[in-house]
Structure formats: C-alpha cells, structure tokens
C-alpha atoms as a PDB file:
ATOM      1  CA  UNK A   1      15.097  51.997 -44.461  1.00  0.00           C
ATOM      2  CA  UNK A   2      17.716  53.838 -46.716  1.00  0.00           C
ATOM      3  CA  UNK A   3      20.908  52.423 -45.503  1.00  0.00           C
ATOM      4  CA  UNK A   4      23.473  54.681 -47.593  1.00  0.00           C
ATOM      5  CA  UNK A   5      23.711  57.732 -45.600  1.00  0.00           C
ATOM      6  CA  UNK A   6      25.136  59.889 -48.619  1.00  0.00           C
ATOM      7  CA  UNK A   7      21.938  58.723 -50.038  1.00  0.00           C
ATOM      8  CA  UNK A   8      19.632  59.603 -46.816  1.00  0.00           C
ATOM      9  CA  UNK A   9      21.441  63.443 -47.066  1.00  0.00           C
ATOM     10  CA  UNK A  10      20.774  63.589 -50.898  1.00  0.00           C
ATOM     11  CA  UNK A  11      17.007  63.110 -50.399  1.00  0.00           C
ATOM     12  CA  UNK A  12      16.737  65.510 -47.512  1.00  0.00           C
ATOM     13  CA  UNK A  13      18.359  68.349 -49.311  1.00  0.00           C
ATOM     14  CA  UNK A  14      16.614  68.345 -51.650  1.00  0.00           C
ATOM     15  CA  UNK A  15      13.093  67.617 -50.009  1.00  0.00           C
ATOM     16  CA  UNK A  16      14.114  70.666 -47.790  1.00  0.00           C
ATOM     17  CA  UNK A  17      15.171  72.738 -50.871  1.00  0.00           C
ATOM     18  CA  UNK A  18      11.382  71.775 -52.711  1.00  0.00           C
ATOM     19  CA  UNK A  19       9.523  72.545 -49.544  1.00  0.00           C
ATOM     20  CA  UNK A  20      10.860  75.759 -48.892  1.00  0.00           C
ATOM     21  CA  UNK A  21      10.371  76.301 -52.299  1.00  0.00           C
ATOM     22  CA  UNK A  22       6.912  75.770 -52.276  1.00  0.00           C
ATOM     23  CA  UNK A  23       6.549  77.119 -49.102  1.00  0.00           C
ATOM     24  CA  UNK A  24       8.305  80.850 -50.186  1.00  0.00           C
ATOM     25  CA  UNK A  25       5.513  80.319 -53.573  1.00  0.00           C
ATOM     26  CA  UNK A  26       2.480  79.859 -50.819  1.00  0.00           C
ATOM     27  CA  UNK A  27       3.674  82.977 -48.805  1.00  0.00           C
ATOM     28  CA  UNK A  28       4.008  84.982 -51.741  1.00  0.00           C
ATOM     29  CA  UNK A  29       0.132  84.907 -51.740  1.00  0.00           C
ATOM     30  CA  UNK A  30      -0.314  86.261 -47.974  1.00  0.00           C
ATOM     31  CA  UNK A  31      -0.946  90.690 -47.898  1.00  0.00           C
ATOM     32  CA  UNK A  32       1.097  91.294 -45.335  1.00  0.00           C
ATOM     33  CA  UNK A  33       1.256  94.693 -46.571  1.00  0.00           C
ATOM     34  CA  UNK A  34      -0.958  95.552 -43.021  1.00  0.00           C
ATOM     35  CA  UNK A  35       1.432  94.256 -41.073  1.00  0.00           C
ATOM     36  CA  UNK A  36       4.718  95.889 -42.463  1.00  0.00           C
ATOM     37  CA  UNK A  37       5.160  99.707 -42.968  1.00  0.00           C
ATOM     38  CA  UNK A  38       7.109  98.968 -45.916  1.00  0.00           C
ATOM     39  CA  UNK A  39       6.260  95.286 -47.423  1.00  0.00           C
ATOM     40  CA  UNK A  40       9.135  95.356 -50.021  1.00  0.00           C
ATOM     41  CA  UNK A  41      11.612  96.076 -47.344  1.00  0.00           C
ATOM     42  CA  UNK A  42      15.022  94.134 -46.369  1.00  0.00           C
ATOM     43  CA  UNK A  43      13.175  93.305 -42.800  1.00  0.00           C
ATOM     44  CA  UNK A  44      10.274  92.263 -44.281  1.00  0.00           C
ATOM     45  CA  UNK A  45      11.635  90.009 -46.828  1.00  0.00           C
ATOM     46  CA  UNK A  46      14.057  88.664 -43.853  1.00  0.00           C
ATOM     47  CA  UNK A  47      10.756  87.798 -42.086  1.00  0.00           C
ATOM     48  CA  UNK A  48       9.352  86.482 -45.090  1.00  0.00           C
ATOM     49  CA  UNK A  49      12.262  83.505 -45.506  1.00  0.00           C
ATOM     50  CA  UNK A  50      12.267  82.525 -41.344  1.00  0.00           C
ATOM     51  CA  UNK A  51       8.498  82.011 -42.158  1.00  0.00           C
ATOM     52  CA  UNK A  52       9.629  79.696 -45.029  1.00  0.00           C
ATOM     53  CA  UNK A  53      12.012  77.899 -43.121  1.00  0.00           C
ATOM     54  CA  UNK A  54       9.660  77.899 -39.963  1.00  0.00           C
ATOM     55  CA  UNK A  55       7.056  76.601 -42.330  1.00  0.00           C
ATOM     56  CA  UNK A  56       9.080  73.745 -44.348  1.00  0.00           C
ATOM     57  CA  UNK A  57      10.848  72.694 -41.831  1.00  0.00           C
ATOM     58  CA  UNK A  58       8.433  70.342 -40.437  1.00  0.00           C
ATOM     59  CA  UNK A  59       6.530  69.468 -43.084  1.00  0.00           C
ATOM     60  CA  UNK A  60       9.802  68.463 -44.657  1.00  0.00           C
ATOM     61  CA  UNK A  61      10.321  66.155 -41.136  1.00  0.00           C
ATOM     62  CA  UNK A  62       6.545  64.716 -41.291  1.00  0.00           C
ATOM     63  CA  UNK A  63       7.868  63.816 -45.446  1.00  0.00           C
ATOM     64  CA  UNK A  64      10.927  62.167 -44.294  1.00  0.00           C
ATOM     65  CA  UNK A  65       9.896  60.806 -41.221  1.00  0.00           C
ATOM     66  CA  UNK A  66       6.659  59.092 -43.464  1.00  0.00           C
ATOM     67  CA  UNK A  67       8.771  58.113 -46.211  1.00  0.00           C
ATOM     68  CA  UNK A  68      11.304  56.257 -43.295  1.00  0.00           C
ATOM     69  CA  UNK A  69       8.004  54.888 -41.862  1.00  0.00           C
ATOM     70  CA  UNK A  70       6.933  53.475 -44.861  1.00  0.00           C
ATOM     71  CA  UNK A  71       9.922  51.890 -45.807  1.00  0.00           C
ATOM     72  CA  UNK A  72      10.274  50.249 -42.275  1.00  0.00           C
ATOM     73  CA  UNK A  73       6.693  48.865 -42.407  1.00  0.00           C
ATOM     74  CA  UNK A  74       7.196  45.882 -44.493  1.00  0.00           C
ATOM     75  CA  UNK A  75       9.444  44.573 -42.072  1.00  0.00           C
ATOM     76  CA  UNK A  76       6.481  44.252 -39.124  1.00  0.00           C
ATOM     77  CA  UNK A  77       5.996  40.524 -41.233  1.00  0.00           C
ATOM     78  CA  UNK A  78       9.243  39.479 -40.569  1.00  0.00           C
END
C-alpha cells in the first residue's frame, strides 16, 4: 500500500482530474438537446459537470480502491 500520504493525494488528484476529464469528453457525445429547452445554456452546462462529477466519482473510487487492492495482495503470502 502507498505509505506516503502526500503521495496517496498526488495520485488521487489527478486520477479524479483524468476521469472527469474523460468523463466531460464521453458526455459531450449524449443529445440532450430533447431534454433542455436551451442545450447551450448556463443550467444546462451546470447539469452537464454534476453529471461528470456524479459519473467520475466512482469510477475514480473503483481505480483507487483496485490499485490499493492490488498493491495489498502480495502481502496474503506473508
């Protein structure tokens, strides 16, 4: 497991930053000119960035929390 916490924040910043990244990229593909009266709007594109955070957030966990898993599992031999 990562022991240097500075590290541990580092690598989760940035993990977050790239997911929501990718995540905002993905959305941009979605019409969701049906759903909004105006899609270009300050609402809409409010709405559009909670979906990217509601979105990355937990695939950004699952990342982290496989990464920490996989790092731990060597030590089931000890």
């Amino acid at each position: 497991m990562i022991e240097n916490s500075g590290l541990l924040a580092l690598i989760s910043i940035v993990a977050q930053l790239l997911f929501f990244a990718l995540t905002w990229w993905a959305l941009q593909s979605v019409k969701f000119e049906a759903v909004f009266r105006h899609a270009k709007s300050l609402q809409a594109r409010i709405l559009y960035v909670l979906l990217a955070i509601a979105i990355s957030y937990p695939v950004t966990k699952f990342f982290l929390d496989y990464v920490n898993w996989s790092l731990i599992l060597p030590q089931i031999y000890d």
